[in-house]
N, C-alpha and C. Protein backbone atom coordinates (compact mmCIF):
# COMPACT_ATOMS: atom_id res chain seq x y z
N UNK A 1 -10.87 -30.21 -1.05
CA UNK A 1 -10.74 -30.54 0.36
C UNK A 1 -9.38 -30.12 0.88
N UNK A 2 -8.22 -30.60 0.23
CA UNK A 2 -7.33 -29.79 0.98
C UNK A 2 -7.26 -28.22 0.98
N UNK A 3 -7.18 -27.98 -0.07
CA UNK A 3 -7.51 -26.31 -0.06
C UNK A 3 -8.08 -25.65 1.41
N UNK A 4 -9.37 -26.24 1.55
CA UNK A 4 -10.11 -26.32 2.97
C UNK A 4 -9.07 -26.87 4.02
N UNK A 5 -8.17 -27.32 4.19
CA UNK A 5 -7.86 -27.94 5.23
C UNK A 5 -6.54 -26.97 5.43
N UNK A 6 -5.91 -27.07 4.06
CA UNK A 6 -4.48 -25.70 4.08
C UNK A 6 -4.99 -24.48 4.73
N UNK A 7 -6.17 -23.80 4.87
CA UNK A 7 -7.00 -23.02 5.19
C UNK A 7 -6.99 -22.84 6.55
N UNK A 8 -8.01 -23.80 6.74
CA UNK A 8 -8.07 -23.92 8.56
C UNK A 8 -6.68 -24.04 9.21
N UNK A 9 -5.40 -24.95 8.53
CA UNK A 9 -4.01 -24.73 9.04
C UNK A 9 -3.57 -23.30 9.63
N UNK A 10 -4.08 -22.61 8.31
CA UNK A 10 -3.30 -20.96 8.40
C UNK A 10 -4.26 -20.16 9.45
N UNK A 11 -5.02 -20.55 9.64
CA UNK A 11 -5.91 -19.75 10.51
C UNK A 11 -6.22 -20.04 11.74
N UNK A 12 -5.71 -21.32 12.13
CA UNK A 12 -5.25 -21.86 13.97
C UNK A 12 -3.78 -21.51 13.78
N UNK A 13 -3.21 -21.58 13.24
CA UNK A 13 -1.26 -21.60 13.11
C UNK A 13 -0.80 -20.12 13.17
N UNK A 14 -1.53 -19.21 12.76
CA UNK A 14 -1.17 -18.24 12.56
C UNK A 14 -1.93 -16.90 12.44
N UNK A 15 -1.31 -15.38 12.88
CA UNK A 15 -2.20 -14.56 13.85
C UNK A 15 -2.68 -14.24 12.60
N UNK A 16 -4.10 -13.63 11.94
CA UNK A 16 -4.09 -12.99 11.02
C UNK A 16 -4.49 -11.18 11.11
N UNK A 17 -3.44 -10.92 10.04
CA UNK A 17 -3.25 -9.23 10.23
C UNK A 17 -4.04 -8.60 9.27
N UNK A 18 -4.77 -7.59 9.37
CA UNK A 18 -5.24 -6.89 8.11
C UNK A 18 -4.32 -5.49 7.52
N UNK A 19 -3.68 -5.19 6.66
CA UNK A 19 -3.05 -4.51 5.97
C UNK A 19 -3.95 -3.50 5.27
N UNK A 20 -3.31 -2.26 4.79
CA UNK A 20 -3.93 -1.67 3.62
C UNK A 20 -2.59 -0.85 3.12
N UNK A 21 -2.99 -1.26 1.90
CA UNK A 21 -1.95 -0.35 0.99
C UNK A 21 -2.73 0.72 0.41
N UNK A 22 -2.26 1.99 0.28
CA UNK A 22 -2.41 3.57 0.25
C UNK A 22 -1.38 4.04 -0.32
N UNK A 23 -2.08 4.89 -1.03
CA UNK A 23 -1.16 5.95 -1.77
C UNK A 23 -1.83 6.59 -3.17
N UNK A 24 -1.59 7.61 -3.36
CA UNK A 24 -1.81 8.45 -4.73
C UNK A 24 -2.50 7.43 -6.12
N UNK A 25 -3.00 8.23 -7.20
CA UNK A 25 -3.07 7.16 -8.06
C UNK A 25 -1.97 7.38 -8.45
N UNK A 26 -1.94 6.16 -9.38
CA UNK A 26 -0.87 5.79 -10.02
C UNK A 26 0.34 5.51 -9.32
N UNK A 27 0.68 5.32 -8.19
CA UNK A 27 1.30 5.07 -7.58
C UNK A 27 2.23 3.54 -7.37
N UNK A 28 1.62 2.78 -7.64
CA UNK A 28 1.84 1.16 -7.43
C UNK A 28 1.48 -0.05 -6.45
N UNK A 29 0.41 0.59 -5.69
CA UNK A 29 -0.60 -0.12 -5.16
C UNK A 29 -0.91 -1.57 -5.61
N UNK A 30 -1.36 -0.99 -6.96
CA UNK A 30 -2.14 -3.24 -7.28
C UNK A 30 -0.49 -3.57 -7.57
N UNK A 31 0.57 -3.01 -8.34
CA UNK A 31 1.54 -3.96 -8.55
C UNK A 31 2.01 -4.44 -7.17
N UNK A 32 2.43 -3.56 -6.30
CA UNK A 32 2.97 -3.98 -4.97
C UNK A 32 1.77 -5.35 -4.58
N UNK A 33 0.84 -4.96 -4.41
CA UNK A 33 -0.08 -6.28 -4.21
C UNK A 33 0.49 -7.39 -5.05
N UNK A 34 0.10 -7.41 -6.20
CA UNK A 34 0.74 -8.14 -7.25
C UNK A 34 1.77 -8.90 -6.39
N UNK A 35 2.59 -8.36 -6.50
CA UNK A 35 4.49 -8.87 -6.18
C UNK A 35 4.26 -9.33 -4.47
N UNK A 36 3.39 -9.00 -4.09
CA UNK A 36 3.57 -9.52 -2.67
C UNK A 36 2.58 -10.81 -2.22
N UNK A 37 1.75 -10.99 -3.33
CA UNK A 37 0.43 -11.93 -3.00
C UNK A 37 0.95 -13.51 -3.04
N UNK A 38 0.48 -14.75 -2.13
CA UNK A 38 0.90 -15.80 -2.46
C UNK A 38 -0.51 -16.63 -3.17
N UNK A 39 -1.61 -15.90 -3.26
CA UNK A 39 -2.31 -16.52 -4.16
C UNK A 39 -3.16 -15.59 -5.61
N UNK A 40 -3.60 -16.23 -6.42
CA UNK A 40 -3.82 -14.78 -6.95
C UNK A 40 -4.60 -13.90 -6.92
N UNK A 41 -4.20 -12.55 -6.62
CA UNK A 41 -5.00 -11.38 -6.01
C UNK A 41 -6.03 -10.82 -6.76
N UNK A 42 -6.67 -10.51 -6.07
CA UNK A 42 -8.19 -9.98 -6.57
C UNK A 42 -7.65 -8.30 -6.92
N UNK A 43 -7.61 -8.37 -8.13
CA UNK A 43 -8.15 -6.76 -8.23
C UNK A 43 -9.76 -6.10 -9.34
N UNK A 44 -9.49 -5.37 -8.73
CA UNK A 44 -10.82 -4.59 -9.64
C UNK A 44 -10.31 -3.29 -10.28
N UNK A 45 -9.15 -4.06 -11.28
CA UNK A 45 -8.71 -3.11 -12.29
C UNK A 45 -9.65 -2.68 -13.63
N UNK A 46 -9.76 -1.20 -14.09
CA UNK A 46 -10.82 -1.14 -15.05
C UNK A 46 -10.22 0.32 -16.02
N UNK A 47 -9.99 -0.24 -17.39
CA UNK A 47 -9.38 0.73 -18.39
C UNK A 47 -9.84 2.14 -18.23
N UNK A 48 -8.84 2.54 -17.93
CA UNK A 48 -9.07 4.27 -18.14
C UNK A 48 -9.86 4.78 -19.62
N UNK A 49 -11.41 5.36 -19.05
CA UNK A 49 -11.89 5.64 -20.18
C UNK A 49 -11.56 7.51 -20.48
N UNK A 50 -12.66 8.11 -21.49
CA UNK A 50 -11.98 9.49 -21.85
C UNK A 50 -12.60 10.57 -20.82
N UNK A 51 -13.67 9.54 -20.41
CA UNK A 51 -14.65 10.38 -19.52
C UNK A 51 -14.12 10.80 -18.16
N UNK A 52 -13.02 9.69 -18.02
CA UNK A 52 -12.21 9.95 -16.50
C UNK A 52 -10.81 10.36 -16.64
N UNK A 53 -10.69 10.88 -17.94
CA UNK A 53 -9.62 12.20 -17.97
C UNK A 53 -10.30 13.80 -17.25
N UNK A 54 -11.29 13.52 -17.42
CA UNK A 54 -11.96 14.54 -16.60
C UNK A 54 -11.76 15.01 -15.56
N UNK A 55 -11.56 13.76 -14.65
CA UNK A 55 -11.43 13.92 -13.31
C UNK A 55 -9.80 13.15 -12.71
N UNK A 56 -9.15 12.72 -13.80
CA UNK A 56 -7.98 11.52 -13.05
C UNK A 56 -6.88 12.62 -13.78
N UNK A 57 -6.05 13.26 -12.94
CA UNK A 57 -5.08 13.78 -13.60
C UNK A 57 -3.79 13.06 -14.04
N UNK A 58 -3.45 12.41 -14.90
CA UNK A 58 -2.22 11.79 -15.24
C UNK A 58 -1.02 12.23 -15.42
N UNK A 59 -1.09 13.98 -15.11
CA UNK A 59 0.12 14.25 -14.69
C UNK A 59 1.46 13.19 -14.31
N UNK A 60 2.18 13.14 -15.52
CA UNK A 60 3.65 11.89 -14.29
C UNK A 60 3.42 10.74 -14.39
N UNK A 61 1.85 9.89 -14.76
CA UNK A 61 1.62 9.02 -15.05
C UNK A 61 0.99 8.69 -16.56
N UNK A 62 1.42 9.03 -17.73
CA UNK A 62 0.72 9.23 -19.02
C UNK A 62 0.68 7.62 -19.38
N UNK A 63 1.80 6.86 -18.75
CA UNK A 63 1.41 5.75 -19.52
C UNK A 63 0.11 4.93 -18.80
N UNK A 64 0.01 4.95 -17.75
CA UNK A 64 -1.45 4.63 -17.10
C UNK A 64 -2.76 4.21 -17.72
N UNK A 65 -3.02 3.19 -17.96
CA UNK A 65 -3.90 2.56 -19.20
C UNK A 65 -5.02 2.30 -17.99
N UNK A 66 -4.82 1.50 -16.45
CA UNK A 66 -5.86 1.46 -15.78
C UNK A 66 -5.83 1.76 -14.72
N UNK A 67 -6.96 1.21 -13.95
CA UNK A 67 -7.51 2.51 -12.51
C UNK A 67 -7.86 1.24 -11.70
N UNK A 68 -7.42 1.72 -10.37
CA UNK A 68 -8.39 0.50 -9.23
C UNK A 68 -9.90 1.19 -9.07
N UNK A 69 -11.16 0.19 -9.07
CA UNK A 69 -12.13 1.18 -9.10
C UNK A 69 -12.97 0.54 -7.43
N UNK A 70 -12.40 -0.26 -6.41
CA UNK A 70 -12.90 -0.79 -5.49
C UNK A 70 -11.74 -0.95 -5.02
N UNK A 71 -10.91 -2.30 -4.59
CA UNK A 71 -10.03 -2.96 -4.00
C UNK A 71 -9.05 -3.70 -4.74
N UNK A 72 -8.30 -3.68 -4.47
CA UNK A 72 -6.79 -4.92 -4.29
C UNK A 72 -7.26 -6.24 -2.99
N UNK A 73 -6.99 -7.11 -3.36
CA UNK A 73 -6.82 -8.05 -2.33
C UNK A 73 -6.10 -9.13 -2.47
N UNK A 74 -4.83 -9.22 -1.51
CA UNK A 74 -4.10 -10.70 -1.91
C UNK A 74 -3.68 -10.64 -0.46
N UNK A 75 -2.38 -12.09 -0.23
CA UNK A 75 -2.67 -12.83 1.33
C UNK A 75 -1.23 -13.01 0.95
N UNK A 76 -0.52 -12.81 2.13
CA UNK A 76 0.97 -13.42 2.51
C UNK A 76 1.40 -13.66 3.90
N UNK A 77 1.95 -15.14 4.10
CA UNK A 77 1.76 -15.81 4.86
C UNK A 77 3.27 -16.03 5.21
N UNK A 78 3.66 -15.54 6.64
CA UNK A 78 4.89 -15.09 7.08
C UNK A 78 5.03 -16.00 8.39
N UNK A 79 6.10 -16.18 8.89
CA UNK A 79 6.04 -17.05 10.35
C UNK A 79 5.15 -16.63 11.39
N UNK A 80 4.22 -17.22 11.63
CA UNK A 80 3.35 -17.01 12.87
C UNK A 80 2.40 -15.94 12.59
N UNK A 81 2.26 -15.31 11.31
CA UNK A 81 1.56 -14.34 10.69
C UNK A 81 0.75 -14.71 9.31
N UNK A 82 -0.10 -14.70 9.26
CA UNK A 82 -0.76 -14.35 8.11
C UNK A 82 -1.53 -13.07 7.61
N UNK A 83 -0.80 -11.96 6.42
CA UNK A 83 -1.27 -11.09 6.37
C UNK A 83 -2.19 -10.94 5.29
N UNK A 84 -3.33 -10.06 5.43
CA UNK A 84 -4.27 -9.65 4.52
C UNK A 84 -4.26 -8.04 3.82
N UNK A 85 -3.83 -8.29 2.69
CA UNK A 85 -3.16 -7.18 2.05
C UNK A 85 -4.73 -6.49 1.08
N UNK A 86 -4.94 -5.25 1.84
CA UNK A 86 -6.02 -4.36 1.07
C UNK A 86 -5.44 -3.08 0.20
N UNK A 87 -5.52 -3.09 -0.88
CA UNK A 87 -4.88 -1.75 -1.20
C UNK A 87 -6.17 -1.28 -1.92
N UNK A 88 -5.73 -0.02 -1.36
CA UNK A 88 -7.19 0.95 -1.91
C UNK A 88 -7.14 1.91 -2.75
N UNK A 89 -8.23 2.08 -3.47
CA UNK A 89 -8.40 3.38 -4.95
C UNK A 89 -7.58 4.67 -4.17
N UNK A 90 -6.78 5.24 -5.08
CA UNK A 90 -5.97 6.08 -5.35
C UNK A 90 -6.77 7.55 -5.18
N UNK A 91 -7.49 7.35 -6.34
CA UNK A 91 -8.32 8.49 -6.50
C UNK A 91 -9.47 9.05 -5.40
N UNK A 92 -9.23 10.44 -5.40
CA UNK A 92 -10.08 11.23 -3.87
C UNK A 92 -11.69 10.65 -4.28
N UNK A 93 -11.99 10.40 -5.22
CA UNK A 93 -13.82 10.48 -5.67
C UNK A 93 -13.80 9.04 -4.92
N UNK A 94 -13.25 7.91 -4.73
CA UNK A 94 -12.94 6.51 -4.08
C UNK A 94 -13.01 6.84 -2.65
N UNK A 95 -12.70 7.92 -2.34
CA UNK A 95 -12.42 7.98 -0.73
C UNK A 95 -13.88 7.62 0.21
N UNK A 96 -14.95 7.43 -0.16
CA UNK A 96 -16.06 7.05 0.68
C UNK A 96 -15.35 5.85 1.05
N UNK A 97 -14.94 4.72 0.44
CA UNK A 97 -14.62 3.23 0.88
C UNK A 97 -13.35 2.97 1.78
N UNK A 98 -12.72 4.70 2.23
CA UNK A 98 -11.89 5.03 3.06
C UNK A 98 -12.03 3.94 4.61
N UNK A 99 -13.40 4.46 5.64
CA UNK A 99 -13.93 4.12 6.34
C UNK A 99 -14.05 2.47 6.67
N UNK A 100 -14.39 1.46 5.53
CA UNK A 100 -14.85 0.64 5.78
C UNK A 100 -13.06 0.11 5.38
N UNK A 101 -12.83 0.46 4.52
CA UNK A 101 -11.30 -0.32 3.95
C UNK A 101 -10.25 -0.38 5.35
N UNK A 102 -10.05 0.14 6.10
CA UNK A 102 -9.13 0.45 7.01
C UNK A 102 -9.38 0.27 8.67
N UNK A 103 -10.97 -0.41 8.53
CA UNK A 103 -12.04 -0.96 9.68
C UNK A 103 -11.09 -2.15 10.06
N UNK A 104 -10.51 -2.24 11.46
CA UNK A 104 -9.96 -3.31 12.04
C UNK A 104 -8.40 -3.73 11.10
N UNK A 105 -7.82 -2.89 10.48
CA UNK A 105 -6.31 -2.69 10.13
C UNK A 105 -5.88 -2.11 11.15
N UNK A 106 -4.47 -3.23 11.38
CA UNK A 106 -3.47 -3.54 12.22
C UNK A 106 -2.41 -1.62 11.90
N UNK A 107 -2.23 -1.38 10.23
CA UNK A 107 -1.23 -0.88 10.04
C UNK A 107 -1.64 -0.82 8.15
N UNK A 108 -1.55 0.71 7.90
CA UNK A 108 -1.03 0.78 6.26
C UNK A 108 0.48 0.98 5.88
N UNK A 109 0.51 0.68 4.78
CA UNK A 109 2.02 1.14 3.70
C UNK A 109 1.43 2.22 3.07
N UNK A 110 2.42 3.13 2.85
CA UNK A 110 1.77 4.22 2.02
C UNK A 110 2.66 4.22 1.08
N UNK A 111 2.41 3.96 0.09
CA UNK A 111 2.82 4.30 -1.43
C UNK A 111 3.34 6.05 -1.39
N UNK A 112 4.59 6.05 -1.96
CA UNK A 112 4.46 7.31 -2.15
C UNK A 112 5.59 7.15 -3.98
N UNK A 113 5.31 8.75 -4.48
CA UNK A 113 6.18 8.51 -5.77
C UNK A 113 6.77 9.79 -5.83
N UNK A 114 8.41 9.81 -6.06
CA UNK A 114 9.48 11.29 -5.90
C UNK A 114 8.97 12.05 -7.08
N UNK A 115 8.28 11.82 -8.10
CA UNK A 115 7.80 12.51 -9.48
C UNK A 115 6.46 13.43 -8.97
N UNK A 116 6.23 13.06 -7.96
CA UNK A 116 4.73 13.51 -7.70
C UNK A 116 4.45 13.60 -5.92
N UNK A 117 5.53 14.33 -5.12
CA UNK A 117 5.21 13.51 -3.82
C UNK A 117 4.62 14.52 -3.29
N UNK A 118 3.81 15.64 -3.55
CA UNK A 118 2.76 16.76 -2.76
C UNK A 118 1.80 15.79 -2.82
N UNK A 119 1.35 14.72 -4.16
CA UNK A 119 0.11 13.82 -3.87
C UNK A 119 0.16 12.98 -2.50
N UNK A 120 1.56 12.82 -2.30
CA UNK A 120 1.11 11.75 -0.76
C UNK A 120 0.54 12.29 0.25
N UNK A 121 0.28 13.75 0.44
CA UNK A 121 -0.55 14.46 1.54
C UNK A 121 -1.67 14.22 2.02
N UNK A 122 -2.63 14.28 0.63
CA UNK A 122 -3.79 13.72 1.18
C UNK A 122 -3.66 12.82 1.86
N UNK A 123 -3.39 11.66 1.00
CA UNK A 123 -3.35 10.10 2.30
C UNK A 123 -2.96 9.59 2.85
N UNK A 124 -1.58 10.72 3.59
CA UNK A 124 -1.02 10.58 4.46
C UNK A 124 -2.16 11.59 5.99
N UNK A 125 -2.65 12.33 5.57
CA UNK A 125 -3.52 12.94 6.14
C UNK A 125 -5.13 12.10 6.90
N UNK A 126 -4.96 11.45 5.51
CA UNK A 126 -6.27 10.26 5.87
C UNK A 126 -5.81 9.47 6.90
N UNK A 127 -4.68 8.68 6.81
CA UNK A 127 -4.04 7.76 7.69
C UNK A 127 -3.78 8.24 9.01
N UNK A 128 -3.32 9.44 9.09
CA UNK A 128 -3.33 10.18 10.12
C UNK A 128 -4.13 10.40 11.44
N UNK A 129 -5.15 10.86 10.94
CA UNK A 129 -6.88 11.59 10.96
C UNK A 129 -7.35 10.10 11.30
N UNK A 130 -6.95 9.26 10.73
CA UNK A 130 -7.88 7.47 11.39
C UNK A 130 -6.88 7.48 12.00
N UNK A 131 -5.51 7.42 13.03
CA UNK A 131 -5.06 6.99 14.36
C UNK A 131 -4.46 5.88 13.77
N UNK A 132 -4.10 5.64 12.27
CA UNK A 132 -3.17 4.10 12.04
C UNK A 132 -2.01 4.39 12.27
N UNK A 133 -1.36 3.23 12.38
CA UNK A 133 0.00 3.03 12.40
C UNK A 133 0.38 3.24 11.21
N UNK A 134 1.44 3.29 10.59
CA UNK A 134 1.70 3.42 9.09
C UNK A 134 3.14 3.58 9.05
N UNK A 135 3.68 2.87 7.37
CA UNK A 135 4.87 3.29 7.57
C UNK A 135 5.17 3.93 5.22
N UNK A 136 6.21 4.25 5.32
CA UNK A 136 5.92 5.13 3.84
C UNK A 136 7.45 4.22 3.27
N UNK A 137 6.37 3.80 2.00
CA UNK A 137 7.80 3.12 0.98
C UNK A 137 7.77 4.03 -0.28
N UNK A 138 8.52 4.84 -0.36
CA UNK A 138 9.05 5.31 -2.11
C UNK A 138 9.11 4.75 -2.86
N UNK A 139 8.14 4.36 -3.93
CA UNK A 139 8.42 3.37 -5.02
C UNK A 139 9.16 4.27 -6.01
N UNK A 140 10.25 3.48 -6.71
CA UNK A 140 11.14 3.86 -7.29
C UNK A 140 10.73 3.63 -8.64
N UNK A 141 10.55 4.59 -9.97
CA UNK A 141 10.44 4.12 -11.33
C UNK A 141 11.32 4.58 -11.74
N UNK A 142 11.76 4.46 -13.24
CA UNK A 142 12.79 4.66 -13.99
C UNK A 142 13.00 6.02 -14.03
N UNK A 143 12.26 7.09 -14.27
CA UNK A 143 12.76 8.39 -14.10
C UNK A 143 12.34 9.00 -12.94
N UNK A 144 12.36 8.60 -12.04
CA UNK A 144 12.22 9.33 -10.11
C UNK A 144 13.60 9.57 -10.12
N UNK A 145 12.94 11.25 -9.73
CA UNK A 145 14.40 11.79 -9.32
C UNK A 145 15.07 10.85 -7.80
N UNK A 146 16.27 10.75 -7.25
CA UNK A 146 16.58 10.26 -6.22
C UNK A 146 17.06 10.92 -4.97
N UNK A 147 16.46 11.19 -3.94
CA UNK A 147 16.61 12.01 -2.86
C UNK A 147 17.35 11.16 -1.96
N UNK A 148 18.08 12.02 -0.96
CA UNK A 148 19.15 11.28 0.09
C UNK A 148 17.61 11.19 1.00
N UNK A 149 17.12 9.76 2.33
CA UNK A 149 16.17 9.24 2.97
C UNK A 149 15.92 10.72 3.48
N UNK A 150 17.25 11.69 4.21
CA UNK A 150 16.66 12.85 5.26
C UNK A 150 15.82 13.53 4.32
N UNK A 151 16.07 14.10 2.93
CA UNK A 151 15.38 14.94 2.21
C UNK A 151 13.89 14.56 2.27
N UNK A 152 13.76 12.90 1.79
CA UNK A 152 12.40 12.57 1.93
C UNK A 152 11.42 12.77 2.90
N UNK A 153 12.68 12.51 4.22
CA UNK A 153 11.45 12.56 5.30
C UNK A 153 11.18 13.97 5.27
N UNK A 154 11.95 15.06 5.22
CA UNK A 154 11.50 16.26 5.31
C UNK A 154 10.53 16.31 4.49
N UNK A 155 10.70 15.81 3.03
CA UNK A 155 9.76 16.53 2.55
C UNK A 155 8.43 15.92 2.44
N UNK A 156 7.97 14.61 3.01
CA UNK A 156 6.61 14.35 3.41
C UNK A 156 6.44 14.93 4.79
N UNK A 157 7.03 15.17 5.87
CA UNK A 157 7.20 15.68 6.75
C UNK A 157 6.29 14.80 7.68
N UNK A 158 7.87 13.46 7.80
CA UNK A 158 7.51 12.35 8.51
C UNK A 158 8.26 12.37 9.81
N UNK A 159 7.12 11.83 10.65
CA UNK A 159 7.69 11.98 12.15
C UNK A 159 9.51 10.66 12.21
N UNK A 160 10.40 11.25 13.06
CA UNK A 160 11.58 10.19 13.39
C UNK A 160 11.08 9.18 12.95
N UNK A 161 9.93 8.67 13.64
CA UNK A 161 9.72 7.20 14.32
C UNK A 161 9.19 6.68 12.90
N UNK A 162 8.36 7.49 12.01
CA UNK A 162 7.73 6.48 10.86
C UNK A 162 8.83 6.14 9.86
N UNK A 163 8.91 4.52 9.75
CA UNK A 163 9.63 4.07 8.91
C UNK A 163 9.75 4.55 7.22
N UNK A 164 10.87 4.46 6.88
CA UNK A 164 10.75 5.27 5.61
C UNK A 164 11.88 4.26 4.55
N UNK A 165 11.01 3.74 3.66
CA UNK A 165 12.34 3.11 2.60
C UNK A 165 11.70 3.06 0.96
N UNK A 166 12.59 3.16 0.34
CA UNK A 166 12.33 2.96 -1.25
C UNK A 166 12.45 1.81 -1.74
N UNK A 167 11.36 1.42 -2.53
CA UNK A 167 11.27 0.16 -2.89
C UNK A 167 11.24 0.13 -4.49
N UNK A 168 11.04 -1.01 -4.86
CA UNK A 168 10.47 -1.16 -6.06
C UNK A 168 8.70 -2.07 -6.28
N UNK A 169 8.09 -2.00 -6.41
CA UNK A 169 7.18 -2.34 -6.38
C UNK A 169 6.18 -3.93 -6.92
N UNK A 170 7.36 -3.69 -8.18
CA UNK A 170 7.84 -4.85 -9.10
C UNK A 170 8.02 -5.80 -8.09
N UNK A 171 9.67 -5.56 -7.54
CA UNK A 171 10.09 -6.84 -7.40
C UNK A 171 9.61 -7.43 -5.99
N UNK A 172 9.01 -8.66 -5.86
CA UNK A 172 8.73 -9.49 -4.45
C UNK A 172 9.50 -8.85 -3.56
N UNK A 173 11.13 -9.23 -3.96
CA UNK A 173 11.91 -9.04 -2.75
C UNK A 173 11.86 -7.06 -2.12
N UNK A 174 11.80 -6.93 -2.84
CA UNK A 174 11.87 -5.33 -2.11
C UNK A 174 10.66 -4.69 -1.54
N UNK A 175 9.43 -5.36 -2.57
CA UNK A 175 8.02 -4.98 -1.91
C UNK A 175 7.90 -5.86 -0.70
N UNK A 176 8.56 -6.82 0.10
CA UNK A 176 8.51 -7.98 1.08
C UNK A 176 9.32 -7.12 1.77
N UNK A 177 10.13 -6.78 1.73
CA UNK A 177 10.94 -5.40 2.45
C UNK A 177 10.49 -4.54 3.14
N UNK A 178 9.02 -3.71 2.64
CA UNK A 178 8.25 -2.73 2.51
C UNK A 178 7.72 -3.13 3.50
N UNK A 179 6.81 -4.25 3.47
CA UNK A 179 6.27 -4.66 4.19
C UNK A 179 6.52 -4.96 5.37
N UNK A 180 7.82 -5.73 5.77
CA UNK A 180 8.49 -5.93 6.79
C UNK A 180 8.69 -4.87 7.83
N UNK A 181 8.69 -3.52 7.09
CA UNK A 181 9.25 -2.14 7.88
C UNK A 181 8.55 -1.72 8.91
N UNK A 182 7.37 -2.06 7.68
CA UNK A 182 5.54 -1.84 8.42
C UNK A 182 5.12 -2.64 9.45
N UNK A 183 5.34 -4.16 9.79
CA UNK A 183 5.14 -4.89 10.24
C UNK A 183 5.63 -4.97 11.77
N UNK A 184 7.16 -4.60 11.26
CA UNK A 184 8.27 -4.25 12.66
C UNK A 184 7.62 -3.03 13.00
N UNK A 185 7.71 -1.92 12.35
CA UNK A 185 7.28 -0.75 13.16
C UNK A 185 5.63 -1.25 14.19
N UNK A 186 4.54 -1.96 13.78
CA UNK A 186 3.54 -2.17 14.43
C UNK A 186 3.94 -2.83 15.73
N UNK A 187 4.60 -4.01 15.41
CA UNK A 187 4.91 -4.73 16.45
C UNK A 187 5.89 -3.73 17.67
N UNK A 188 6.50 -3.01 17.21
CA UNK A 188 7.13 -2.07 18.52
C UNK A 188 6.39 -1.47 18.72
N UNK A 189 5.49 -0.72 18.24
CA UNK A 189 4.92 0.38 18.75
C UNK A 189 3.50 -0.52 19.88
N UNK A 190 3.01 -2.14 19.36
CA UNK A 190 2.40 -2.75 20.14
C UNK A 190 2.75 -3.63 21.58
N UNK A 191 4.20 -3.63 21.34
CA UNK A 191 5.00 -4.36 22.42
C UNK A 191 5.85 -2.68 23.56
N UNK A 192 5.55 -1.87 23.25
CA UNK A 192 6.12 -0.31 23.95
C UNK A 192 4.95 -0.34 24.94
């Protein structure tokens, strides 16, 4: 019963936003979910078998043991906001659930990674091509080379206005960062 009642609180108290997190595989999608969720998040993580070396290039990502094969889903609940965090399969063969995943989103994060960043094209292209708002966080791993912000934007070849920061994916506080960028950028571009 309270559960039910904490519930209905968050949902008269506060606006709710739909999110999607995007980006390449292997990128850090479910962890960023992970680190940002206040309850625990739904994923539909599933071991990389030999059959989907076939098709999943692990280029950059060798240690990669699993795959999103549907959705991410977790909830974070901010002043006067409650957001609904979707992060979606990586992989292009996933892209049918493009359409429905990003149906009535406010705004995506796009995952991007400096080891591998020609992959952020595609779905920066997707995001595009659907008219979202969006803003791009660099997740940072232990061997990403490190670019000064102008290099980056050049080299996704991001407009001024789209927010651009490196995160870590891991940690709450920096993936809460990420998010924030995204959040502010919507809200100006909805209050302009």
């Amino acid at each position: 019963m309270a559960s039910a009642l904490s519930e209905s609180r968050i949902s008269t108290e506060h606006i709710p936003v739909k999110l999607v997190i995007a980006g390449p595989f292997g990128v850090g999608k479910t962890t960023l979910v992970d680190a940002l969720s206040e309850i625990k998040p739904l994923n539909t993580e599933e071991v990389l078998t030999q059959a989907g070396t076939l098709v999943d290039d692990l280029t950059g990502v060798n240690e990669k043991t699993t795959t999103t094969t549907a959705i991410d889903f977790g909830r974070l609940t901010m002043p006067g906001v409650v957001l609904y965090l979707f992060g979606a399969p990586g992989q292009t063969r996933f892209q049918v659930l493009w359409n429905e995943l990003v149906r009535g989103a406010l705004g995506v994060l796009v995952l991007a990674d400096t080891r591998r960043i020609d992959d952020s094209f595609a779905v920066l292209d997707l995001v595009e091509s659907a008219g979202l708002r969006y803003a791009v966080a660099v997740n940072h791993f232990p061997d990403s080379p490190d670019y000064p912000p102008d290099a980056l934007r050049q080299a996704l070849d991001l407009h001024a206005s789209t927010p651009l920061v490196v995160c870590d994916a891991r940690d709450p506080v920096s993936a809460r960062a990420s998010l924030i960028a995204l959040v502010e950028h919507i809200k100006e571009l909805v209050l302009s």
